[in-house]
Protein backbone atom coordinates (compact mmCIF):
# COMPACT_ATOMS: atom_id res chain seq x y z
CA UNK A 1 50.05 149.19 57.51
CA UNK A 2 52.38 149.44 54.22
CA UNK A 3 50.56 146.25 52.88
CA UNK A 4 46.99 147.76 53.42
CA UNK A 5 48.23 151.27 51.69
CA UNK A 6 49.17 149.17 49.02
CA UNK A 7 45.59 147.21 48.80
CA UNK A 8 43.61 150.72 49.16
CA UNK A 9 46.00 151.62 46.03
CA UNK A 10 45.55 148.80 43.63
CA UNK A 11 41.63 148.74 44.66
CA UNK A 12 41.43 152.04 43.32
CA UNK A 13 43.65 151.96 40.33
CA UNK A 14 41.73 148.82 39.61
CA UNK A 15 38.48 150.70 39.34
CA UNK A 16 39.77 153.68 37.55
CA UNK A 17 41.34 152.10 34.94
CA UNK A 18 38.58 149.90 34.85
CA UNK A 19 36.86 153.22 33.45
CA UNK A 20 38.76 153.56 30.54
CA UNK A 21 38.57 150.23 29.76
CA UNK A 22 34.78 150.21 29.60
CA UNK A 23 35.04 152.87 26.95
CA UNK A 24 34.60 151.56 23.27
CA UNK A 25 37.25 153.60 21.49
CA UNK A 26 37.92 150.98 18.55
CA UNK A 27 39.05 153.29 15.40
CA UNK A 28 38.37 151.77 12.10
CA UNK A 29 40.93 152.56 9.00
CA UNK A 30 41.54 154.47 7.24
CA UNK A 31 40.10 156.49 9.50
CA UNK A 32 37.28 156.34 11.86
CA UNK A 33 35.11 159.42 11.81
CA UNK A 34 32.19 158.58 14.76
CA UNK A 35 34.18 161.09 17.40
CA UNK A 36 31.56 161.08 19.56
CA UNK A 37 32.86 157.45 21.29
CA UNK A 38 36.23 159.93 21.38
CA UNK A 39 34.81 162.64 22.65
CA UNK A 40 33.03 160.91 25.64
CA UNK A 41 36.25 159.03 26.44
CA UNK A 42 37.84 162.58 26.95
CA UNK A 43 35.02 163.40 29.34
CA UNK A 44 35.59 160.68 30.84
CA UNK A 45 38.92 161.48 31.74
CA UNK A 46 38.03 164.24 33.75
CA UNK A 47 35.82 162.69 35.77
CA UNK A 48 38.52 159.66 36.93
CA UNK A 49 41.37 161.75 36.86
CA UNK A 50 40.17 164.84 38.90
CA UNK A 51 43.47 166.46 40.18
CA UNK A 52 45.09 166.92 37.41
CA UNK A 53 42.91 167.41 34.43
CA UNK A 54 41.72 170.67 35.72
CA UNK A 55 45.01 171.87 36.16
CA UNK A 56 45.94 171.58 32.11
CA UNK A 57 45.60 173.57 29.66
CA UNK A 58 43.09 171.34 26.77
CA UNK A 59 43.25 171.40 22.99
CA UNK A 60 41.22 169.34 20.85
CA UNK A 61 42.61 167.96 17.37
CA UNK A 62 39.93 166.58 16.25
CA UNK A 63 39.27 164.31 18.95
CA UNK A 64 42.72 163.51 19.58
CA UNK A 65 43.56 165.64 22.52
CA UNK A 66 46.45 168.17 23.85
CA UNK A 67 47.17 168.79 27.42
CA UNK A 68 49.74 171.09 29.01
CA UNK A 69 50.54 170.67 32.63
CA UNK A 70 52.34 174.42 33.32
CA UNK A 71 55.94 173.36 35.10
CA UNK A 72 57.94 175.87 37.23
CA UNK A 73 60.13 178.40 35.14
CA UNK A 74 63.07 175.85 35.33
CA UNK A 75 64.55 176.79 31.82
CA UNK A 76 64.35 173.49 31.19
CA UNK A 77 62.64 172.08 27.78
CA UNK A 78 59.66 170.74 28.37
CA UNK A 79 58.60 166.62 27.67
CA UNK A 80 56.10 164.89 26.31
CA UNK A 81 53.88 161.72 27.19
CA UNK A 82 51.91 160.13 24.72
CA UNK A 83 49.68 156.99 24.48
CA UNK A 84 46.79 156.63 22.47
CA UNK A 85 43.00 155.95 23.59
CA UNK A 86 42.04 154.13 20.31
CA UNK A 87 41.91 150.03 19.77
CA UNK A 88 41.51 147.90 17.10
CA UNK A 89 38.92 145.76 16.74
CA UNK A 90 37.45 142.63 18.34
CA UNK A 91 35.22 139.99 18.00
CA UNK A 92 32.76 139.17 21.29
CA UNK A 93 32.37 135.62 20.42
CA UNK A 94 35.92 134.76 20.28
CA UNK A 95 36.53 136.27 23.55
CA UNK A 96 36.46 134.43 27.11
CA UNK A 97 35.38 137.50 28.89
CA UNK A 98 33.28 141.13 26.47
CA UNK A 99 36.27 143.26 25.32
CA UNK A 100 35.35 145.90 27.04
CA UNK A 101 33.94 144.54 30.14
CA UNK A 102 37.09 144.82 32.28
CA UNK A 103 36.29 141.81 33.86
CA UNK A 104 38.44 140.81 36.49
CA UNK A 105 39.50 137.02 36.49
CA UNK A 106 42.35 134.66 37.52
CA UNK A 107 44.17 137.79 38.72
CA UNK A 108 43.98 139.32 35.79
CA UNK A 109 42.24 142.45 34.06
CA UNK A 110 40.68 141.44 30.79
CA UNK A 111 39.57 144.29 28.49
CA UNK A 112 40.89 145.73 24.66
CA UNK A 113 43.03 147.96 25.53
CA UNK A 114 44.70 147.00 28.66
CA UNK A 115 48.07 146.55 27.44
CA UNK A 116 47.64 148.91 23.87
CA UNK A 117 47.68 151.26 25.07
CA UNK A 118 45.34 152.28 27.52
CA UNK A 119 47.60 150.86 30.57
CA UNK A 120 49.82 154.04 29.45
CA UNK A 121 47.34 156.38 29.61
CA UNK A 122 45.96 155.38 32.99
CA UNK A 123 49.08 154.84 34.52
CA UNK A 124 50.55 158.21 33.57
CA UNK A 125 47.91 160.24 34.36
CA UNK A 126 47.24 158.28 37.73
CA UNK A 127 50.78 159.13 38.77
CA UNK A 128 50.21 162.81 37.84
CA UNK A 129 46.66 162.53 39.50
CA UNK A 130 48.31 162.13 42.46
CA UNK A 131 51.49 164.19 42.14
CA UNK A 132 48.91 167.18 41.34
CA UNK A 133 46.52 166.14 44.74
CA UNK A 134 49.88 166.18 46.68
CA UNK A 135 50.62 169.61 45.49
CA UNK A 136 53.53 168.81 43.11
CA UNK A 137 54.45 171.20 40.43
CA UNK A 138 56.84 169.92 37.90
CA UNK A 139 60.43 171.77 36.82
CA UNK A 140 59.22 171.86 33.09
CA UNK A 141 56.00 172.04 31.11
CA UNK A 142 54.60 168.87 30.47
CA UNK A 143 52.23 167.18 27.86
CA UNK A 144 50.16 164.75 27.71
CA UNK A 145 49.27 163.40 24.51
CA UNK A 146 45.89 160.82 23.63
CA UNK A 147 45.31 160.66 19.78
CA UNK A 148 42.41 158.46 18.48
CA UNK A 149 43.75 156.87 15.27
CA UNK A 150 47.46 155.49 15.80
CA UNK A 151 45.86 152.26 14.86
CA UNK A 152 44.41 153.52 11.65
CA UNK A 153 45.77 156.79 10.14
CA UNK A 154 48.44 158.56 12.64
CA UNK A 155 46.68 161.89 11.44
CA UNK A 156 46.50 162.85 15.13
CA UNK A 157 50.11 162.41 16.26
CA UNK A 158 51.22 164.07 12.78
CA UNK A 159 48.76 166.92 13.54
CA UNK A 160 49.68 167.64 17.40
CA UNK A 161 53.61 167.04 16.80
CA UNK A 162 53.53 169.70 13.95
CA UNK A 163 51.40 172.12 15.80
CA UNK A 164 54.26 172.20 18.64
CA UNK A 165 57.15 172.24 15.96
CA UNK A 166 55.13 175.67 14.44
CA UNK A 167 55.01 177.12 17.45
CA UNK A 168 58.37 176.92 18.55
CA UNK A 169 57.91 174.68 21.52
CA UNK A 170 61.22 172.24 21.27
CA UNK A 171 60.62 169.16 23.03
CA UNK A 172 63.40 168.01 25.67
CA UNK A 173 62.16 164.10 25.27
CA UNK A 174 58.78 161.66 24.65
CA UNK A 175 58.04 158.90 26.27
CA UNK A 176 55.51 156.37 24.64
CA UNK A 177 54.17 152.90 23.96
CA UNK A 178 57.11 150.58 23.49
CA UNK A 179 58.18 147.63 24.78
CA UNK A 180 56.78 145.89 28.60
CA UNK A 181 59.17 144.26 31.26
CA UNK A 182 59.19 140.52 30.29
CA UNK A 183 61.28 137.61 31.65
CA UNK A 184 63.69 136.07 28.69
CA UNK A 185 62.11 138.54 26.21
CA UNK A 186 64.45 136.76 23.56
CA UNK A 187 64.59 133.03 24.58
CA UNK A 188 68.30 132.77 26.09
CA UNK A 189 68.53 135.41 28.26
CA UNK A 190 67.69 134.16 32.08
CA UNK A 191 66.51 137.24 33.63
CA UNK A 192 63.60 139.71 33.81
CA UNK A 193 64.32 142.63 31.21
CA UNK A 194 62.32 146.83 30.45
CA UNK A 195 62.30 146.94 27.09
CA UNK A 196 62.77 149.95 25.80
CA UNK A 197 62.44 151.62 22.43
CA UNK A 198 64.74 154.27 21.32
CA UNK A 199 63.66 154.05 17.66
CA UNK A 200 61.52 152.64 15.39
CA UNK A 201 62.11 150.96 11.99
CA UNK A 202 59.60 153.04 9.17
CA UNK A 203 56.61 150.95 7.95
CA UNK A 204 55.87 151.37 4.48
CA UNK A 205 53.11 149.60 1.94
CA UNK A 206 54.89 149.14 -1.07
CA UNK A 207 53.02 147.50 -3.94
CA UNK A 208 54.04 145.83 -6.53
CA UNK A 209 52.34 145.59 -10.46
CA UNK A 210 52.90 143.59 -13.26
CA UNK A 211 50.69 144.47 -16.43
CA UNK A 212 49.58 142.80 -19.90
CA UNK A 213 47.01 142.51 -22.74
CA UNK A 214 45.17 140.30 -21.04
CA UNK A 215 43.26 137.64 -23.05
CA UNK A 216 41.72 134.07 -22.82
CA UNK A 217 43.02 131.54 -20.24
CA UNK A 218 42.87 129.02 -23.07
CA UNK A 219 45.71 131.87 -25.13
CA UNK A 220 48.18 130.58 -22.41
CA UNK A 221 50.95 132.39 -22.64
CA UNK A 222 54.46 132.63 -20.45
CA UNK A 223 55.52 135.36 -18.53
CA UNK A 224 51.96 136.52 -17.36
CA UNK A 225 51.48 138.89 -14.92
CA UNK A 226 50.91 136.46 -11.84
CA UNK A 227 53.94 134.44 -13.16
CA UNK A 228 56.36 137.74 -13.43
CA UNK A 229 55.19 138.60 -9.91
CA UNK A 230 55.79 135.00 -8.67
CA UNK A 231 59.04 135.18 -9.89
CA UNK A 232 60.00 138.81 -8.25
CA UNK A 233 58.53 137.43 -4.81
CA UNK A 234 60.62 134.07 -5.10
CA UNK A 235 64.29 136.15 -6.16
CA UNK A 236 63.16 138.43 -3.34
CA UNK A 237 62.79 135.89 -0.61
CA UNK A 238 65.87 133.67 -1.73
CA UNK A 239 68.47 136.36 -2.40
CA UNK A 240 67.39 138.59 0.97
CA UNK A 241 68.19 142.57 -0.62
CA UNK A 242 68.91 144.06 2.96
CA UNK A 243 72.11 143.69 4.31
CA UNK A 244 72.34 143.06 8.50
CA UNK A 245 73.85 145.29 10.47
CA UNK A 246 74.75 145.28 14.43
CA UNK A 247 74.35 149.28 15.12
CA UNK A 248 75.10 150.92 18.51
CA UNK A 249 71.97 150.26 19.83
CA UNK A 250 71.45 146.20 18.92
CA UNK A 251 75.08 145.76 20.10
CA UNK A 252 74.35 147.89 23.46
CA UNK A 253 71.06 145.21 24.01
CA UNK A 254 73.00 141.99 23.11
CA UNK A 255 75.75 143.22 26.06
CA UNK A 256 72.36 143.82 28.61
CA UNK A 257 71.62 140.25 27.49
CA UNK A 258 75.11 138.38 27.80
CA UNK A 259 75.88 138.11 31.79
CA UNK A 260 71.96 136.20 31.31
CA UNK A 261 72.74 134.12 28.50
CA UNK A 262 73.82 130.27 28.91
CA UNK A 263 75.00 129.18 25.62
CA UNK A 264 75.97 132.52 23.55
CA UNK A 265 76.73 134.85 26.39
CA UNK A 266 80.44 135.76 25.58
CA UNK A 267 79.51 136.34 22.38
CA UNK A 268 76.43 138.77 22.86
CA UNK A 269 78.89 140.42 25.65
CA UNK A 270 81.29 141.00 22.94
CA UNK A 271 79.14 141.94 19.67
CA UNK A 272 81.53 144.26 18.04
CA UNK A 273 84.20 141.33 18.41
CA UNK A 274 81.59 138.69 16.77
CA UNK A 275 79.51 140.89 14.36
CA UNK A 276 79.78 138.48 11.32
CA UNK A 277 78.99 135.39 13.27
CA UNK A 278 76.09 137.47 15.17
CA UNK A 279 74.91 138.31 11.19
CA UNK A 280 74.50 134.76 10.46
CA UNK A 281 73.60 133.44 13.92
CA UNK A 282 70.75 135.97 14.68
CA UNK A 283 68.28 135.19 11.43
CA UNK A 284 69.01 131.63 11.76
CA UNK A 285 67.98 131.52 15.35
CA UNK A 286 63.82 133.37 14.69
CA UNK A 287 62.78 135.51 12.35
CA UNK A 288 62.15 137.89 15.65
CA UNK A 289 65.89 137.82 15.61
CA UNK A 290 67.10 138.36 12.76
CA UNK A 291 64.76 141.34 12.28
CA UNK A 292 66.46 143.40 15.02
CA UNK A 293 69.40 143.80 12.55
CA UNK A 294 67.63 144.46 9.25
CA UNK A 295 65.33 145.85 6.89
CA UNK A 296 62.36 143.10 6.49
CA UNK A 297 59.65 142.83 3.56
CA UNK A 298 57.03 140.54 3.77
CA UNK A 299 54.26 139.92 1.07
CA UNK A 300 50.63 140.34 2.66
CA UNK A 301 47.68 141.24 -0.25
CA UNK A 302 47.70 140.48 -3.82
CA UNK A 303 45.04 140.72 -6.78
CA UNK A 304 44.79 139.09 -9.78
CA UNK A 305 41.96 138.39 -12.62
CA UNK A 306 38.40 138.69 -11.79
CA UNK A 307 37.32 135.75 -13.62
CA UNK A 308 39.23 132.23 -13.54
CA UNK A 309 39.39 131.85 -17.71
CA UNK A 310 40.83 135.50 -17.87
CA UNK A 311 44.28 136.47 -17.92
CA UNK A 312 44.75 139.72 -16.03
CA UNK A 313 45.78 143.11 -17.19
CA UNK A 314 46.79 143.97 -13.57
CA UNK A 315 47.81 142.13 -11.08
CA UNK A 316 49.53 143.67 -8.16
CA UNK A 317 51.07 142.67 -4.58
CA UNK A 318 51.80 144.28 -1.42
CA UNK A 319 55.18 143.86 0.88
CA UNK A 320 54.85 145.36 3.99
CA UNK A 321 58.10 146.43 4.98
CA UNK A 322 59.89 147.85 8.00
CA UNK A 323 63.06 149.80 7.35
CA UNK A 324 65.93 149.48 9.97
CA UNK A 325 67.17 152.79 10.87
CA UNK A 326 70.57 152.07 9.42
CA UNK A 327 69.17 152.41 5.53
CA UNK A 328 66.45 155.37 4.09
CA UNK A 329 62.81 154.08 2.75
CA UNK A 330 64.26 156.02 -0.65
CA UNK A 331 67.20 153.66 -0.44
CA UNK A 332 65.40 150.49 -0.13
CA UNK A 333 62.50 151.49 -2.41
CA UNK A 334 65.15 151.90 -5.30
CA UNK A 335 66.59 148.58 -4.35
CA UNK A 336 63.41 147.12 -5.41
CA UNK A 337 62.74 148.89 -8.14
CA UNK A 338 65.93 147.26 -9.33
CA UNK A 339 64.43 143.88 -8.72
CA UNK A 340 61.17 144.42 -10.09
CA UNK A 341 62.17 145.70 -13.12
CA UNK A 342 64.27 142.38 -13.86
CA UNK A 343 60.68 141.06 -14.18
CA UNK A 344 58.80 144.30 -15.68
CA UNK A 345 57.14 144.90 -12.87
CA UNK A 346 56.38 148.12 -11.69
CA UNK A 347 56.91 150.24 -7.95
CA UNK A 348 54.55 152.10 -6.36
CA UNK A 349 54.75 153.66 -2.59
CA UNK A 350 53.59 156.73 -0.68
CA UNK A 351 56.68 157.71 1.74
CA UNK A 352 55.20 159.91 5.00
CA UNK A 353 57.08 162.65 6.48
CA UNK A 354 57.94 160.52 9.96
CA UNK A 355 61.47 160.59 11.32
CA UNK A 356 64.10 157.70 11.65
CA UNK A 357 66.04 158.86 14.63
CA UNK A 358 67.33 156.66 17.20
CA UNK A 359 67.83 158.25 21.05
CA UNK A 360 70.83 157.75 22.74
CA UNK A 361 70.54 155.13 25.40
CA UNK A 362 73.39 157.02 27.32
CA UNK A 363 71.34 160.28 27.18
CA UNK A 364 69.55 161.85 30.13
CA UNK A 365 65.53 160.69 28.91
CA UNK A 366 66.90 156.99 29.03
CA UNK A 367 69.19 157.21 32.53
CA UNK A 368 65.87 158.65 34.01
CA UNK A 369 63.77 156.06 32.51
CA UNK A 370 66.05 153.16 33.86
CA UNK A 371 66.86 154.40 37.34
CA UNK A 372 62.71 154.86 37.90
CA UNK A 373 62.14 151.16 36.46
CA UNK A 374 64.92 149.81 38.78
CA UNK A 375 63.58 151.24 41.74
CA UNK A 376 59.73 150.42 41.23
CA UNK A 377 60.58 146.67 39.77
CA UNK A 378 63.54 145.25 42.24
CA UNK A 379 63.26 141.79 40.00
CA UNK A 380 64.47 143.65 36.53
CA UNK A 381 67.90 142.59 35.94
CA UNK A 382 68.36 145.54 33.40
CA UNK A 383 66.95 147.96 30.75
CA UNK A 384 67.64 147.31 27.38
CA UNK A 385 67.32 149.49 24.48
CA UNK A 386 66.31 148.28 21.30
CA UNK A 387 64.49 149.26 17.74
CA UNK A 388 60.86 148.54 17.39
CA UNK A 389 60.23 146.66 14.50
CA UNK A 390 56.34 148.06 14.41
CA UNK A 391 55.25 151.81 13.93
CA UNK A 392 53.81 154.20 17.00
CA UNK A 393 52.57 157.62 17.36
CA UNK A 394 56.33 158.12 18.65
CA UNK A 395 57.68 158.48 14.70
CA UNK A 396 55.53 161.45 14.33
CA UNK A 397 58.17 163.44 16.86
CA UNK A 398 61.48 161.82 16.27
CA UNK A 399 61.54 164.77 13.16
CA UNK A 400 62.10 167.17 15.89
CA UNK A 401 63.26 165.34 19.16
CA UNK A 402 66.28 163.40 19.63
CA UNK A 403 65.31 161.87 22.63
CA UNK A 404 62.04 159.92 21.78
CA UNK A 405 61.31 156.70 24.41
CA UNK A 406 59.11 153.75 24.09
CA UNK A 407 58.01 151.63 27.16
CA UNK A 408 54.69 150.42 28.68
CA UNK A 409 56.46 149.81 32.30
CA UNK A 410 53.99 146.74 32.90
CA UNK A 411 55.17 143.12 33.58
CA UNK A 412 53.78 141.03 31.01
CA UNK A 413 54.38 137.09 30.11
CA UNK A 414 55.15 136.44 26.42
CA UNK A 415 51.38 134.66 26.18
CA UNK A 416 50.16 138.63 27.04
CA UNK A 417 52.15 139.61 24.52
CA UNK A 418 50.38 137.52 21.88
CA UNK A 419 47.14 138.70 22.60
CA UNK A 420 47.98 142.55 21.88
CA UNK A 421 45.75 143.10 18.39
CA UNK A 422 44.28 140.06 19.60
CA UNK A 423 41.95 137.76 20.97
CA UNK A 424 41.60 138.18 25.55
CA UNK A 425 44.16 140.45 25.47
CA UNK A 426 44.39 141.01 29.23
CA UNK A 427 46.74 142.62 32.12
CA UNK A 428 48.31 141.36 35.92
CA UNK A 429 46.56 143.22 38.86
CA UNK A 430 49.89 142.59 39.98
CA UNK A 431 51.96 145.26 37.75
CA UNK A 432 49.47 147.80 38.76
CA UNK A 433 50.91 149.95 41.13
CA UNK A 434 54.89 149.60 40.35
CA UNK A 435 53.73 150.91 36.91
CA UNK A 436 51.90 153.79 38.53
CA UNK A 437 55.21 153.99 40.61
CA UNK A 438 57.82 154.08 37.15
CA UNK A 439 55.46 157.28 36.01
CA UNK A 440 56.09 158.79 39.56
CA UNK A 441 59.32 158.43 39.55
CA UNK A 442 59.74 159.70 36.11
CA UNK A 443 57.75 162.68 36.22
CA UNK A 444 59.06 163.82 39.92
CA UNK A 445 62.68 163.50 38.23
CA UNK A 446 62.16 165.51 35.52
């Protein structure tokens, strides 16, 4: 009986989600502005998710979306659960099965979107679905939160978290895209890991420009603009500017990691005790590694002369860099500046209001978060906390919540993982339902 509950479950989360799948919600930067595609996903919404929908409260930001489930008169703060409905873009003919077909092959459910983030989505609003049929009323208020451009602008997220911060509604915890449950998530570790991400580093575009009188190739001259540049990126790259650091939270991950680890696990279950071996021994082992415990720059776009015979008056490249929560954009920025200068180049950058804070994985949102991941997946060894070395909707709300969580509670192989912003990005049938079961247990805890 139990297993045939289960089938009649996955059947019908496999058709539902199959639903959103089949929506084409790909945003384009800087920001996509056909809302209808948006607008008809939100529809859409109601019709596969008819339990709870009705029961919340709806407010539109332009065609990101707002939803208040009303919660008992607990006194307690209310939380938050966001994951966005937009994609990036793909390209049919490089795809085994159409990117928004939500075909179902090899076990698997193929579709943009199935693991970023639309597996969120469903899967929380499938486990309130049927919390809601079932007659459940949550203890606190709770959100749900779908913005259409985290992959392009993050106007939505910076729009909705503001609106709450104006109106005096103060946020107990979020809970948003993060990391999945992988086996040996950092290649030493024998065991089956939740990754989850209690802060984010800050993303910035930072570009560099290096200026002259220009003139004829044939002038040649030393010390031109591509040459100063050259020169900045080289210094930069040899003599890294960003110190490592082992914070709280890498040296709380490296101890979930040690009791699994063959060769280094005394170390990583004594970080504190190792840090200045771990500083060395981390970068050298991936650059994965060595960016959990620093600020990283990387160069990505540059521009030079429009014709080959003409020295340029401008040239200019971009870094994109990720700043570790342990140092301030303003700090880094003006540790470049430094640089640059050496070579008379010149700093330019745009810093966003988004927070920096990192959630305490001893707090309440993160115990709750565990405990329901431990009961629905019986194979995870642990939950780890960690910093996200990429940007979410999530950075819009650390400015005024403390306790700001990042996990997509799907197990995923490391080749899923490399198809996220890629080409058959795709999903197990089999992590259906004990993801539906980690937002259960989440929101009937809270």
């Amino acid at each position: 009986m139990e297993q045939s509950v289960t089938d009649a479950r996955l059947q019908t989360y496999i058709e539902n989600f199959s639903r959103l799948l089949r929506a084409d919600t790909t945003t384009v930067p800087p920001d996509s502005r056909e809302l209808e595609r948006f607008y008809r996903f939100q529809a859409l919404l109601g019709e596969v998710f008819p339990h709870i929908i009705p029961r919340c409260e709806h407010e539109d930001f332009d065609g990101s979306m707002l939803l208040k489930w009303k919660g008992r008169e607990s006194g307690k703060k209310p939380a938050l659960f966001m994951y966005h409905h937009d994609v990036v873009p793909s390209d049919p003919a490089r795809w085994s099965h159409a990117p928004f077909g939500a075909e179902i092959a090899d076990g698997k459910l193929w579709a943009r979107g199935s693991l970023d983030t639309k597996c969120g989505l469903w899967g929380v609003l499938q486990a309130a679905d049927e919390l809601a049929a079932e007659g459940f009323v949550p203890d606190r208020d709770l959100y749900f939160v779908s913005t259409r451009n985290e992959e392009s602008s993050g106007l939505g997220a910076d729009a909705i978290s503001a609106a709450l911060h104006e109106r005096g509604i103060e946020l107990d915890m979020t809970f948003d895209e993060g990391g999945f449950i992988l086996y040996d998530p950092i290649g030493v570790a024998d065991g089956t890991f939740a990754a989850v991400a209690v802060g984010e580093k800050i993303g910035l575009g930072v570009k560099f420009i290096a200026r002259s009188a220009g003139g004829h190739a044939a002038m040649a001259g030393r010390n031109t603009p591509l040459a100063r540049l050259g020169k900045m990126i080289a210094d930069i790259e040899e003599h890294d500017p960003f110190p490592p650091v082992i914070s709280d939270t890498t040296a709380q991950m490296l101890r979930c990691f040690g009791p699994y680890m063959r060769k280094f696990g005394f170390v990583a279950k004594h970080p504190k005790l190792f840090t200045p071996l771990l500083k060395k021994v981390l970068p050298a082992a991936s650059p994965s590694a060595g960016a959990l415990i620093k600020t990283t720059i990387v160069f990505t776009m540059a521009s030079g002369s429009p014709a080959g015979n003409v020295i340029p008056t401008e040239a200019w490249v971009v870094g994109n860099m990720r700043v570790a929560p342990h140092q301030t954009p303003q700090e880094c920025l003006d540790i470049l500046r430094k640089i640059a200068a050496r070579y008379d180049v010149e700093v330019e950058c745009r810093l966003r209001d988004r927070g920096g804070h990192v959630a305490d994985y001893r707090g309440e949102a993160f115990q709750i978060l565990k405990k329901a991941v431990m009961q629905a997946y019986p194979q995870v060894n642990d939950v780890v906390p960690y910093i996200s070395n990429t940007a979410s909707d999530s950075s819009a709300y650390s400015r005024y919540c403390k306790q700001c969580l990042g996990l997509n509670p799907f197990l995923i192989t490391k080749q899923q993982m490399g198809t996220i912003h890629g080409v058959d990005e795709n999903i197990d049938l089999s992590t259906l339902v004990p993801g539906v079961d980690v937002f259960r247990n989440v929101l009937q805890a809270l």
